[in-house]
N, C-alpha and C. Protein backbone atom coordinates (compact mmCIF):
# COMPACT_ATOMS: atom_id res chain seq x y z
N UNK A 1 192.95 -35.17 108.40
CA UNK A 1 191.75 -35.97 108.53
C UNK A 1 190.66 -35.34 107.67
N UNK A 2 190.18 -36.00 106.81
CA UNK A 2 188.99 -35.76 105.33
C UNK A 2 187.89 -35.50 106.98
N UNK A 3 187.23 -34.61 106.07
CA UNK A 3 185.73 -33.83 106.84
C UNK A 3 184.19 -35.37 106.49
N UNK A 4 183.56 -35.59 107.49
CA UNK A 4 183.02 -36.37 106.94
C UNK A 4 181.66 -36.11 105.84
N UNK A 5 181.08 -37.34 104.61
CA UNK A 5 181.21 -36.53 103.84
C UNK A 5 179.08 -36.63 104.11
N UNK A 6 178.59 -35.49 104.22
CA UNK A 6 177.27 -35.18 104.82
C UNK A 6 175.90 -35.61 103.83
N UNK A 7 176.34 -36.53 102.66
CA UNK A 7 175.47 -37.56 101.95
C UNK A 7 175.50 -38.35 103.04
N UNK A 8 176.88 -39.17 102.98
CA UNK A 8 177.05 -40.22 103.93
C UNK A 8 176.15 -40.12 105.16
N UNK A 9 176.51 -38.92 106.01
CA UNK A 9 175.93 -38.96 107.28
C UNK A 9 174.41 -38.93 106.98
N UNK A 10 173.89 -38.22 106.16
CA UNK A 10 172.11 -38.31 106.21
C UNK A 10 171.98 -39.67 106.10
N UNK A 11 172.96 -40.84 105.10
CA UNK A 11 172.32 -41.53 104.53
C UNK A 11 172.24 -42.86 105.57
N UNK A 12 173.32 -42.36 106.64
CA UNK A 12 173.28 -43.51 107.68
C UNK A 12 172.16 -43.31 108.82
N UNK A 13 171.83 -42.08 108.54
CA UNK A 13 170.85 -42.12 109.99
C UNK A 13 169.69 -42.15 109.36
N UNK A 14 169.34 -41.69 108.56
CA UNK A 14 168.11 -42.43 107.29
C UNK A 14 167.98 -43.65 107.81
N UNK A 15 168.82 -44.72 107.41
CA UNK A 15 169.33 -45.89 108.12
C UNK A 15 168.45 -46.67 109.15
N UNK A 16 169.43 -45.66 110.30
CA UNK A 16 168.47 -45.88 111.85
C UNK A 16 166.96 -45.36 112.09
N UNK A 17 166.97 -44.36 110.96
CA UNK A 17 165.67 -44.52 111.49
C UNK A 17 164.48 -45.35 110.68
N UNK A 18 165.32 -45.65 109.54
CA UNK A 18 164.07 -46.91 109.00
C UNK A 18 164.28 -47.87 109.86
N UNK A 19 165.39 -48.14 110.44
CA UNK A 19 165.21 -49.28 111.18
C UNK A 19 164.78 -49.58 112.56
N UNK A 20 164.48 -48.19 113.30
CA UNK A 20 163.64 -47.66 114.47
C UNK A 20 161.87 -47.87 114.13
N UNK A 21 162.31 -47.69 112.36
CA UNK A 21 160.03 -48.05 112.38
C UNK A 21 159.99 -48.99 111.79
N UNK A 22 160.60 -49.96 111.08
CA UNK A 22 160.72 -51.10 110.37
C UNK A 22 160.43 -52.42 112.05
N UNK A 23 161.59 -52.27 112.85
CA UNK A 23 161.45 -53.07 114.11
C UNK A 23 160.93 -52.91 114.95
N UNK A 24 160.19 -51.36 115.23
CA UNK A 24 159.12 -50.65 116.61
C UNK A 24 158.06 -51.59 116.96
N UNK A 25 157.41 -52.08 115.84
CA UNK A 25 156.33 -52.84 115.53
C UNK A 25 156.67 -53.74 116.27
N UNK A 26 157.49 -54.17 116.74
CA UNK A 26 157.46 -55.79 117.13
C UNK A 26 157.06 -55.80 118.82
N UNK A 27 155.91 -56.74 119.09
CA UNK A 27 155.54 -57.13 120.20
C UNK A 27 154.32 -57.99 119.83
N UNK A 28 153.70 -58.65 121.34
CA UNK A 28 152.31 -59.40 121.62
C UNK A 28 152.06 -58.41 121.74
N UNK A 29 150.41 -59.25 121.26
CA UNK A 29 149.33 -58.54 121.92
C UNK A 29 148.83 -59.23 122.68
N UNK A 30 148.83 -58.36 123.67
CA UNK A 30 149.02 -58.75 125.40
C UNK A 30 149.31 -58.30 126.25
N UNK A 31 148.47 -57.93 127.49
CA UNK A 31 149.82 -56.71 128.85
C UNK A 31 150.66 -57.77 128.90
N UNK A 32 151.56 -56.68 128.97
CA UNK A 32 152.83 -56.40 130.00
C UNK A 32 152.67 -58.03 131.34
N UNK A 33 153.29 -58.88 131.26
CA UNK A 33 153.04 -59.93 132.46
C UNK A 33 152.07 -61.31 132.34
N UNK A 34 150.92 -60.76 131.37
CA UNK A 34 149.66 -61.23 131.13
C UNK A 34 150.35 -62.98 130.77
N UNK A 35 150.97 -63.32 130.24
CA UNK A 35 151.66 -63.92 129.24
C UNK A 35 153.01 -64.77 129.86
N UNK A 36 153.47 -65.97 130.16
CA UNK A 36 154.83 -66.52 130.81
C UNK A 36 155.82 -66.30 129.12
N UNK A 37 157.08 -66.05 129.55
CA UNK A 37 157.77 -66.19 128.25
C UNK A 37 157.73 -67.28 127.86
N UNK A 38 158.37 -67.41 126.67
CA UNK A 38 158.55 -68.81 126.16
C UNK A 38 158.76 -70.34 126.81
N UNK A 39 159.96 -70.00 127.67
CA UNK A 39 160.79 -71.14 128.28
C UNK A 39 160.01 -71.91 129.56
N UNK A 40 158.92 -70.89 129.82
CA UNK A 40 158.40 -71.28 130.78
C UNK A 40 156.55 -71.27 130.83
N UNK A 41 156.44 -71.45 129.31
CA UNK A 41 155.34 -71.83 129.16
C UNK A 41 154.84 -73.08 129.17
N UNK A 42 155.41 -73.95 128.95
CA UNK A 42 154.83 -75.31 128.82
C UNK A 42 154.82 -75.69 130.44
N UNK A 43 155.50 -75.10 131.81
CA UNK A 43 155.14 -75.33 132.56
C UNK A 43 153.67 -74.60 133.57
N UNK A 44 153.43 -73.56 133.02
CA UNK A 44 152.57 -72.29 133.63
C UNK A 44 151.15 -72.66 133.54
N UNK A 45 150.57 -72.69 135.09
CA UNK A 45 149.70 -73.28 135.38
C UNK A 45 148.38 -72.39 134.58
N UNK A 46 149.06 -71.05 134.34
CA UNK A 46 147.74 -70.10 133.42
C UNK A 46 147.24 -70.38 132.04
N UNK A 47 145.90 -69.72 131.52
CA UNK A 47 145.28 -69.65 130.29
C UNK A 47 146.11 -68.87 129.48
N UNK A 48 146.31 -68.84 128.38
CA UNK A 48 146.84 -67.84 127.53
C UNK A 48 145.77 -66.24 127.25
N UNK A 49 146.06 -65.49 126.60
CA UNK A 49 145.66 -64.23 126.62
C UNK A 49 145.09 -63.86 125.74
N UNK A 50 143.59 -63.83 125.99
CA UNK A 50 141.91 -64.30 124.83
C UNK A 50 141.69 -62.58 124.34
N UNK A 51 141.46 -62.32 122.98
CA UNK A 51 141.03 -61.26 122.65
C UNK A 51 139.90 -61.91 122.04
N UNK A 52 138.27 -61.29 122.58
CA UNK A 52 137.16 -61.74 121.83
C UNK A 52 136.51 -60.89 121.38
N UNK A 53 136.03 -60.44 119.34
CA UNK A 53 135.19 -59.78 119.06
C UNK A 53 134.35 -60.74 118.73
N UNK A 54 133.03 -59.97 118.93
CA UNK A 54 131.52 -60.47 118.88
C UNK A 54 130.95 -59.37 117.48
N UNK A 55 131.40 -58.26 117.76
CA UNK A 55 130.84 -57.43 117.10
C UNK A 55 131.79 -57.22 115.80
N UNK A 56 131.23 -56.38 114.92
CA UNK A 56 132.18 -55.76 113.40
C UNK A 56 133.45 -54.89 114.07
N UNK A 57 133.41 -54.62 114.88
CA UNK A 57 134.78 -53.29 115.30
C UNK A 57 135.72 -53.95 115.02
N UNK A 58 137.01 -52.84 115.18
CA UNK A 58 138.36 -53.16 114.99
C UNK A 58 139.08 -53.89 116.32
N UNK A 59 138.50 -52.82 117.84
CA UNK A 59 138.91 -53.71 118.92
C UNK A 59 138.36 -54.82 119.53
N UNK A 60 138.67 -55.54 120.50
CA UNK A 60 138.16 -56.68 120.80
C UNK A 60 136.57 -56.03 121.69
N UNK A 61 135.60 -56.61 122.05
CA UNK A 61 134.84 -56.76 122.80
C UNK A 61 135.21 -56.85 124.57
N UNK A 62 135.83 -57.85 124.51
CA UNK A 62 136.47 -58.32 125.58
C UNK A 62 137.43 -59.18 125.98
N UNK A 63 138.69 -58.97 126.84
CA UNK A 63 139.91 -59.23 126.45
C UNK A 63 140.30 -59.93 128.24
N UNK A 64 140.83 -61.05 128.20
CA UNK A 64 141.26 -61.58 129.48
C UNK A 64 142.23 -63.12 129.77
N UNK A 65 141.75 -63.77 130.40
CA UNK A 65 143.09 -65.17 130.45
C UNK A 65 142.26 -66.44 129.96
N UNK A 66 141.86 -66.86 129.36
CA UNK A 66 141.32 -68.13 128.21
C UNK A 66 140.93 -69.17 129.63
N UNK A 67 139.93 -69.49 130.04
CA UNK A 67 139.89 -70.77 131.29
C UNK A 67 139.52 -71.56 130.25
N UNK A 68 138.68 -71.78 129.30
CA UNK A 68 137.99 -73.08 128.86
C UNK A 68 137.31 -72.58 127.66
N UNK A 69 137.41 -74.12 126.74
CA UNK A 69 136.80 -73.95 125.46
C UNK A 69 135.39 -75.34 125.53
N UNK A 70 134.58 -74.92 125.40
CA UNK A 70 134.05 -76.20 125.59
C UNK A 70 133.31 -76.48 124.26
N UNK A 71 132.44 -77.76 124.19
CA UNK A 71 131.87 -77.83 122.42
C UNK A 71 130.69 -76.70 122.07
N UNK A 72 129.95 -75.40 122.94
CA UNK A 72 129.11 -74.67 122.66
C UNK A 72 129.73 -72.95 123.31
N UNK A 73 131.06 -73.27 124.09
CA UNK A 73 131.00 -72.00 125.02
C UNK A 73 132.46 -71.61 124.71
N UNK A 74 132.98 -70.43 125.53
CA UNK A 74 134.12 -69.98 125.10
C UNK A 74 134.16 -69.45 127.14
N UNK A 75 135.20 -69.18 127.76
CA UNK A 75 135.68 -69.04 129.20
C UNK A 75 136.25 -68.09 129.55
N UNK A 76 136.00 -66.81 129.31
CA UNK A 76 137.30 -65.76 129.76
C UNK A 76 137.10 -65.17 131.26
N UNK A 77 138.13 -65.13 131.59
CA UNK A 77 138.96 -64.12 133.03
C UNK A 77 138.76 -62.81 132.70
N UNK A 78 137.71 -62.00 132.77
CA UNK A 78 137.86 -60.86 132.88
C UNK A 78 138.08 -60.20 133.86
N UNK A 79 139.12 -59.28 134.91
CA UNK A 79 139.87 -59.27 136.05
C UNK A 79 139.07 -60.80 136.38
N UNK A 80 138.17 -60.57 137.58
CA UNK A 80 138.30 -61.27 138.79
C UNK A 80 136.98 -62.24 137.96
N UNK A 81 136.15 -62.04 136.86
CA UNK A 81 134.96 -62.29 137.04
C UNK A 81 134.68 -63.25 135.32
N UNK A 82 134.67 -64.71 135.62
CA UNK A 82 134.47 -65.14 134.27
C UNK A 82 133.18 -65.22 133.61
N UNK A 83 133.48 -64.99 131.84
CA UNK A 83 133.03 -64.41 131.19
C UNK A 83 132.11 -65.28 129.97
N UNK A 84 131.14 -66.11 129.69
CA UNK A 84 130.43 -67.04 129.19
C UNK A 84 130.35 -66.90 127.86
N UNK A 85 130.81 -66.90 126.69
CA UNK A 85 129.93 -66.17 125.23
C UNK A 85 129.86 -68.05 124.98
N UNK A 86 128.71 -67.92 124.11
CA UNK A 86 128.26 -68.84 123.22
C UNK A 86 128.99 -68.86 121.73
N UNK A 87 129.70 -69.91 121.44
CA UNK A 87 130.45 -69.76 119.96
C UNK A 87 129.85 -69.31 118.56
N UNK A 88 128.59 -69.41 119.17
CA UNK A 88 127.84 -68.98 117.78
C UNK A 88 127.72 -67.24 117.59
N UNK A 89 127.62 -66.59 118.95
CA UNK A 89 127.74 -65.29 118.46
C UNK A 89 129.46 -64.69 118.59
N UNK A 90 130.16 -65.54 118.25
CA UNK A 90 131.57 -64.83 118.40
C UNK A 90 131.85 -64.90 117.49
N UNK A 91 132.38 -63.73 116.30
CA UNK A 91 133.27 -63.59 114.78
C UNK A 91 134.46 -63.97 114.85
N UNK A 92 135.70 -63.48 115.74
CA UNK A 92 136.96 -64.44 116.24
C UNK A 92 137.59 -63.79 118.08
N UNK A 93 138.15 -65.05 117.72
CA UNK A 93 139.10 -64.94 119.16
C UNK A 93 140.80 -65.26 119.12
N UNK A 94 141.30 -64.20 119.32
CA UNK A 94 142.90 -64.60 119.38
C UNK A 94 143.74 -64.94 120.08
N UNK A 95 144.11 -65.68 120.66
CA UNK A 95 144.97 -66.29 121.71
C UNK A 95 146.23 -65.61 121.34
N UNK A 96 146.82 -65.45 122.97
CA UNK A 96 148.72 -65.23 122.63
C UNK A 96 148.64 -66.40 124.08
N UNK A 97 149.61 -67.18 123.35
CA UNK A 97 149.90 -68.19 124.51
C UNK A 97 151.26 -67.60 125.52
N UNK A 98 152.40 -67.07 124.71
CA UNK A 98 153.35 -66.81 125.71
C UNK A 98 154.24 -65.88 125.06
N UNK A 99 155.00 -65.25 125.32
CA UNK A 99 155.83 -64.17 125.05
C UNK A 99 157.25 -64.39 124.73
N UNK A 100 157.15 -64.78 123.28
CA UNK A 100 158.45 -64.97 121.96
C UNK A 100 159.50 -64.08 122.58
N UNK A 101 159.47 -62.89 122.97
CA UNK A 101 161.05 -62.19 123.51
C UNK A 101 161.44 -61.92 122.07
N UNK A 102 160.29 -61.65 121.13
CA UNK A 102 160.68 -60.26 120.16
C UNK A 102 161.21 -59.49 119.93
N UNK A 103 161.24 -58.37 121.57
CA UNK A 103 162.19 -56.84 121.41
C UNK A 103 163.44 -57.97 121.43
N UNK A 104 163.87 -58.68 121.92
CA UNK A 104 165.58 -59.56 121.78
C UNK A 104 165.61 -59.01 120.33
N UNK A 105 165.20 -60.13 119.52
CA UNK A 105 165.25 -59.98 118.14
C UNK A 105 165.31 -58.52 117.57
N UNK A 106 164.39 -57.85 117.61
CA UNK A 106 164.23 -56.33 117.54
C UNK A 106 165.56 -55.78 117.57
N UNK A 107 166.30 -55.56 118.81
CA UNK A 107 167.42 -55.17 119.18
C UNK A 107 168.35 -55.21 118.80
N UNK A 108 168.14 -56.64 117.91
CA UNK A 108 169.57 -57.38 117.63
C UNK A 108 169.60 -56.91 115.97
N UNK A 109 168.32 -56.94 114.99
CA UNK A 109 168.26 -56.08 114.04
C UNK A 109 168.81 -54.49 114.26
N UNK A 110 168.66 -54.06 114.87
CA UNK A 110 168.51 -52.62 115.23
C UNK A 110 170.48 -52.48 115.35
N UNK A 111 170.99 -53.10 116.13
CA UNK A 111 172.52 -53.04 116.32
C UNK A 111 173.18 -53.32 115.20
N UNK A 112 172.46 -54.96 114.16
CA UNK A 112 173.07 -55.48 112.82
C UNK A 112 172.53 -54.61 111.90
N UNK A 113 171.75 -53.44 112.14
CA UNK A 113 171.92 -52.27 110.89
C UNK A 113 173.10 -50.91 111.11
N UNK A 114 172.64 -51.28 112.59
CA UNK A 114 173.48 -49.63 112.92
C UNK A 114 175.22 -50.19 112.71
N UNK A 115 175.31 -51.63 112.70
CA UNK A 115 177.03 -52.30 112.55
C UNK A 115 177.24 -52.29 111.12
N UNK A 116 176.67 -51.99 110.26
CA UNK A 116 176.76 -51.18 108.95
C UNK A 116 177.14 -50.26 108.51
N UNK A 117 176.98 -49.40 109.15
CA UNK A 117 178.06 -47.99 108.81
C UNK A 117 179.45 -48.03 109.17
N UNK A 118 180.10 -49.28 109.25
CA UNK A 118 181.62 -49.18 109.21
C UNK A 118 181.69 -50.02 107.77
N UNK A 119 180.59 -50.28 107.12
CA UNK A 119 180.99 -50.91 105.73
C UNK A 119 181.27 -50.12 104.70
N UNK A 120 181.08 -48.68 104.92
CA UNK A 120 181.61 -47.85 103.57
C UNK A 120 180.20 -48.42 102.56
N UNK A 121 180.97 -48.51 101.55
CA UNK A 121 179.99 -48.44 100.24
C UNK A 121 178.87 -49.44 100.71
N UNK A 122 179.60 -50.93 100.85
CA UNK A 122 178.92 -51.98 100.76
C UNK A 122 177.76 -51.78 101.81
N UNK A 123 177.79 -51.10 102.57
CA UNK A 123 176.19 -50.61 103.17
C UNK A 123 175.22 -50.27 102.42
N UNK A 124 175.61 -50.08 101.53
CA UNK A 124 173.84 -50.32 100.14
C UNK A 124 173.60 -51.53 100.05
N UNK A 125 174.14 -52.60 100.65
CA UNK A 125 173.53 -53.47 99.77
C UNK A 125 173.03 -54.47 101.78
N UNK A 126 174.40 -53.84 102.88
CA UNK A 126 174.69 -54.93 104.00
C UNK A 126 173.33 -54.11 104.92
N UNK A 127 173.02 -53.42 105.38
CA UNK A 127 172.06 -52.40 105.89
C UNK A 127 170.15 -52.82 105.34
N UNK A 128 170.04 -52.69 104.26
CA UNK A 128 168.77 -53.37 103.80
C UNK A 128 168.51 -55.09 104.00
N UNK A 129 169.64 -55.60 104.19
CA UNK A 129 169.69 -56.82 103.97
C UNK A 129 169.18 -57.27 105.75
N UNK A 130 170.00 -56.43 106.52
CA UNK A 130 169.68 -56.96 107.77
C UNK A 130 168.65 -56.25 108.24
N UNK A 131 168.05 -55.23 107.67
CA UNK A 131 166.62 -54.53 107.82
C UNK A 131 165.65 -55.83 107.31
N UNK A 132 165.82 -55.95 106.41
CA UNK A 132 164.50 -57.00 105.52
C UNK A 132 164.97 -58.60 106.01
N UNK A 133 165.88 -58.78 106.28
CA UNK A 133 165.95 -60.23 107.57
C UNK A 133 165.38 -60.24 109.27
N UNK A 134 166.03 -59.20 109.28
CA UNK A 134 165.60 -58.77 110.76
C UNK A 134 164.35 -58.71 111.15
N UNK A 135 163.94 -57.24 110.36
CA UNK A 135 162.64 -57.26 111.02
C UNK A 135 161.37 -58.29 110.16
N UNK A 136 161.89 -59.36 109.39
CA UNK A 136 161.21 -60.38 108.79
C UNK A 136 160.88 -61.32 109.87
N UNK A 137 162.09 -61.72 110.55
CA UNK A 137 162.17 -62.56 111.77
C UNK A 137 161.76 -62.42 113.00
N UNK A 138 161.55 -60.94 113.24
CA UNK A 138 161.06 -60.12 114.23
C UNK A 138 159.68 -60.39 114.53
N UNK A 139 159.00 -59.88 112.84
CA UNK A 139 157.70 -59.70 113.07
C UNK A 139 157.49 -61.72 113.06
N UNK A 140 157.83 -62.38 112.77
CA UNK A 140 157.81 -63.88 112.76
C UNK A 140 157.24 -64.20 114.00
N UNK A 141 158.54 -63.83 114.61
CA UNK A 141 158.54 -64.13 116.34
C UNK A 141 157.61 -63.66 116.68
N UNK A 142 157.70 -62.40 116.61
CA UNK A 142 155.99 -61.61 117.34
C UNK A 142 154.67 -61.99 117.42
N UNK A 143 154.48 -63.21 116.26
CA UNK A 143 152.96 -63.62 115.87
C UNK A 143 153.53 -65.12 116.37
N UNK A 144 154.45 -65.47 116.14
CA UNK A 144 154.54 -67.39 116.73
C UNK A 144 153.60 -67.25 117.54
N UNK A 145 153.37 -67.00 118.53
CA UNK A 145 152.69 -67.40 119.88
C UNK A 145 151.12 -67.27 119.83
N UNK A 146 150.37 -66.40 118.55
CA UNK A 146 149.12 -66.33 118.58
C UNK A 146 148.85 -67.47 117.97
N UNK A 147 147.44 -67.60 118.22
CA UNK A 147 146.45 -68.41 117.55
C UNK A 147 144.99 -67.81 117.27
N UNK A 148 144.44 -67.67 115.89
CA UNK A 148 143.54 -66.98 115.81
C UNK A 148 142.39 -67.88 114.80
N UNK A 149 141.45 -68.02 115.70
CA UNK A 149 140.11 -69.05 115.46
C UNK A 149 139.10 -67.60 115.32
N UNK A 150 138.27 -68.01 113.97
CA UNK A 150 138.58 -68.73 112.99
C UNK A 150 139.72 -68.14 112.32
N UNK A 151 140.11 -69.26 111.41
CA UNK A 151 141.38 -68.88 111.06
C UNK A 151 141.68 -70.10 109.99
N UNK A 152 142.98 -70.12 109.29
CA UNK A 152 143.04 -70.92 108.23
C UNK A 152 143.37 -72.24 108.82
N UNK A 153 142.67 -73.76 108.60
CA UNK A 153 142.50 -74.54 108.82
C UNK A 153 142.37 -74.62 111.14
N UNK A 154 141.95 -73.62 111.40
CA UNK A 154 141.73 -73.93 112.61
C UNK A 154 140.12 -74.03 113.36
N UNK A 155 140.16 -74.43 114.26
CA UNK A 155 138.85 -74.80 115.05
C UNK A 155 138.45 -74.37 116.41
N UNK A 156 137.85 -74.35 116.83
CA UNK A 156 138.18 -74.10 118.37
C UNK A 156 138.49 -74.84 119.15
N UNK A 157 138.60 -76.38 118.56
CA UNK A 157 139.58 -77.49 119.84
C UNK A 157 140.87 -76.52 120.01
N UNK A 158 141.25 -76.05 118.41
CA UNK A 158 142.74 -75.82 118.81
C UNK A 158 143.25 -74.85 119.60
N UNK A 159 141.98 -73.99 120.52
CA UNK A 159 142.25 -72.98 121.40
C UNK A 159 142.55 -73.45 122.80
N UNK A 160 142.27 -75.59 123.15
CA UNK A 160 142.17 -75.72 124.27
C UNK A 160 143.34 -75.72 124.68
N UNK A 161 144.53 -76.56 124.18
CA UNK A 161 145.90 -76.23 124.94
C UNK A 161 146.65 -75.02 125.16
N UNK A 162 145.32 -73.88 125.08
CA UNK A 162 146.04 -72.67 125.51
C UNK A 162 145.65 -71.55 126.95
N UNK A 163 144.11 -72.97 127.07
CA UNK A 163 143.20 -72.75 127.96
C UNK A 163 143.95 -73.25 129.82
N UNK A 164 143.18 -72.20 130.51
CA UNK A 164 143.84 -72.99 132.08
C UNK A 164 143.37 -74.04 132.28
N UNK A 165 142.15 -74.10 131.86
CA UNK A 165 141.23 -75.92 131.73
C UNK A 165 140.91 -76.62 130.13
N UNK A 166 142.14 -76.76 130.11
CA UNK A 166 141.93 -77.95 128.69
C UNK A 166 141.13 -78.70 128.53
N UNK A 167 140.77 -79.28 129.25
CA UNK A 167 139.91 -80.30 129.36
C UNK A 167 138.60 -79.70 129.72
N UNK A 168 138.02 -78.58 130.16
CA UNK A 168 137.03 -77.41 130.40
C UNK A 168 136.19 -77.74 131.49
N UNK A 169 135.01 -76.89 131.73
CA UNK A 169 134.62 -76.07 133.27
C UNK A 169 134.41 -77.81 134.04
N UNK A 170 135.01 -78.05 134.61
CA UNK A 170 134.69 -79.28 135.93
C UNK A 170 133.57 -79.24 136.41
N UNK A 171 132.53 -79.89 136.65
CA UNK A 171 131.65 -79.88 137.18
C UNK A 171 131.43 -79.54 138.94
N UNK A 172 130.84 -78.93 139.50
CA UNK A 172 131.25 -78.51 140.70
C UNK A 172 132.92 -77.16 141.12
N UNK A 173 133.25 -77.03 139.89
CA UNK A 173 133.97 -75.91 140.47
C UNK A 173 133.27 -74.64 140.62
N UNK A 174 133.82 -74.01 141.84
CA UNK A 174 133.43 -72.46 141.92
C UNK A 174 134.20 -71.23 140.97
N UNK A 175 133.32 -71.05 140.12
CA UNK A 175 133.57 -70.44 139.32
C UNK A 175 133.82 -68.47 139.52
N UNK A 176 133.28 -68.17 141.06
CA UNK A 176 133.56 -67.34 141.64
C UNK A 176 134.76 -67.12 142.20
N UNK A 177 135.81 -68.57 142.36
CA UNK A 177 136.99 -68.67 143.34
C UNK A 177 138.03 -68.52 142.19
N UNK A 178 137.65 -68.49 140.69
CA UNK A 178 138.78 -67.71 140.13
C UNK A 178 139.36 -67.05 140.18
N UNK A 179 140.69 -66.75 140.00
CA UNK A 179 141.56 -65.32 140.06
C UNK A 179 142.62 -65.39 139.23
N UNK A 180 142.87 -64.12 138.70
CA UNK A 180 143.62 -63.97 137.84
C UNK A 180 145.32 -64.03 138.09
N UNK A 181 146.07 -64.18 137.09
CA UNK A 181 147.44 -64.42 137.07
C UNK A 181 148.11 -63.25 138.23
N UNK A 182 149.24 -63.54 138.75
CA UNK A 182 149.19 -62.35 140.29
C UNK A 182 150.53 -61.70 138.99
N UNK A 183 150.38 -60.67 139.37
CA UNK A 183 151.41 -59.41 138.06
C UNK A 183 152.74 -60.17 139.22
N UNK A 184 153.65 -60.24 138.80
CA UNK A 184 155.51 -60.29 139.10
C UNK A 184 155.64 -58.62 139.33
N UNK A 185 156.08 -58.96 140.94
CA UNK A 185 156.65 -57.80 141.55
C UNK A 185 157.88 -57.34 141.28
N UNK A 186 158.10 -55.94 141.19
CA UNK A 186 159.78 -56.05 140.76
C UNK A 186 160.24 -56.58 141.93
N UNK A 187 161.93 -56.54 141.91
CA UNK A 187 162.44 -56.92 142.64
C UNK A 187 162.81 -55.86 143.97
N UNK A 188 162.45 -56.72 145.13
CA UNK A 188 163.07 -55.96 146.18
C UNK A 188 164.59 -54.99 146.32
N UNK A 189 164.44 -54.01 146.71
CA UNK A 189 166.09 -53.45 146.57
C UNK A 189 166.68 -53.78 147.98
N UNK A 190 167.77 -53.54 147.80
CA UNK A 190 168.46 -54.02 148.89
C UNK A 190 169.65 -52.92 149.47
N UNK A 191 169.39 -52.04 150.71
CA UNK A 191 170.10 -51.07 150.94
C UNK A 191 171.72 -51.66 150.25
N UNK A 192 172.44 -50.10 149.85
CA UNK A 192 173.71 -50.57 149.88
C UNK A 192 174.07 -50.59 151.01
N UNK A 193 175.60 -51.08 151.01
CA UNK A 193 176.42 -52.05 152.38
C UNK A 193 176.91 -50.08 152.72
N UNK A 194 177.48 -50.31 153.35
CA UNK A 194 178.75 -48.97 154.28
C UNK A 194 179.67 -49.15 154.08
């Protein structure tokens, strides 16, 4: 049995690990929960997940669940307590409506590079290929779900179908009796049997 040959081996884990920082990147921005996945967004009675700067910084100002866009105002859930800005002093706001299931994708790059090192040579060419598809599609998925006003040809109508009140603040609602999305408990365990 030939010794294996230790180009090879650097050159495969080289490999994994471009492809550990090439696909790391991939997620919302958004907690953990904040967000219904995909399949079950078009039914989910929640706002999508508002990042608002007002100011020049890099982070948001203030970050929570989108209730309402109306023709002068903007609606955020901050925990328990909603949040009023006027559209004129806001620079942008980014919506994530729901959660693409990215790391899937991620993963699945990450396995279709590491299933490359049984190609011998042709891994110069099969390894980059599913690096630069993969995490192309990855980072794809990762941004589908935002929406970012202002933005190229967008407005702020187009933030309302991401809002809990599309149609915006009702007249006579208590705007104190808001509450935010309840986090998904893990699951109960269940003693083992005897």
């Amino acid at each position: 049995m030939p010794s294996p040959d230790p180009v090879a081996c650097l050159r495969q884990a080289l490999m994994v690990l471009v492809a550990l920082a090439v696909t790391g990147c991939a997620g919302i921005n958004a907690p953990r929960g904040s967000v219904p996945p995909v399949a079950v967004a078009p039914r989910d009675p929640f706002g999508g997940w508002a990042a608002v700067w007002e100011g020049k910084g890099y982070s948001p100002d203030f970050e929570g669940e989108l209730i309402a866009v109306s023709a002068d105002s903007v609606f955020v859930l901050v925990g328990d307590s909603l949040v009023a800005r006027s559209l004129k002093g806001i620079r942008r706001v980014r919506v994530v409506g729901y959660d693409p299931k990215a790391g899937d994708l991620m993963n699945w790059t990450l396995a279709g590079t590491l299933s490359t090192a049984s190609h011998g040579i042709v891994a110069i060419l099969s390894a980059p290929a599913w690096l630069l598809v993969g995490s192309a599609v990855t980072s794809s998925a990762a941004h589908s779900s935002e929406i970012n006003v202002p933005g190229y040809h967008r407005t702020w109508d187009d933030l309302k179908p991401y809002a809990r009140l599309p149609q915006g603040i009702p007249s006579g609602l208590d705007r104190s009796a808001l509450r935010r999305r309840p986090r998904a408990s893990p699951p109960a365990r269940t003693p083992p049997r005897p």
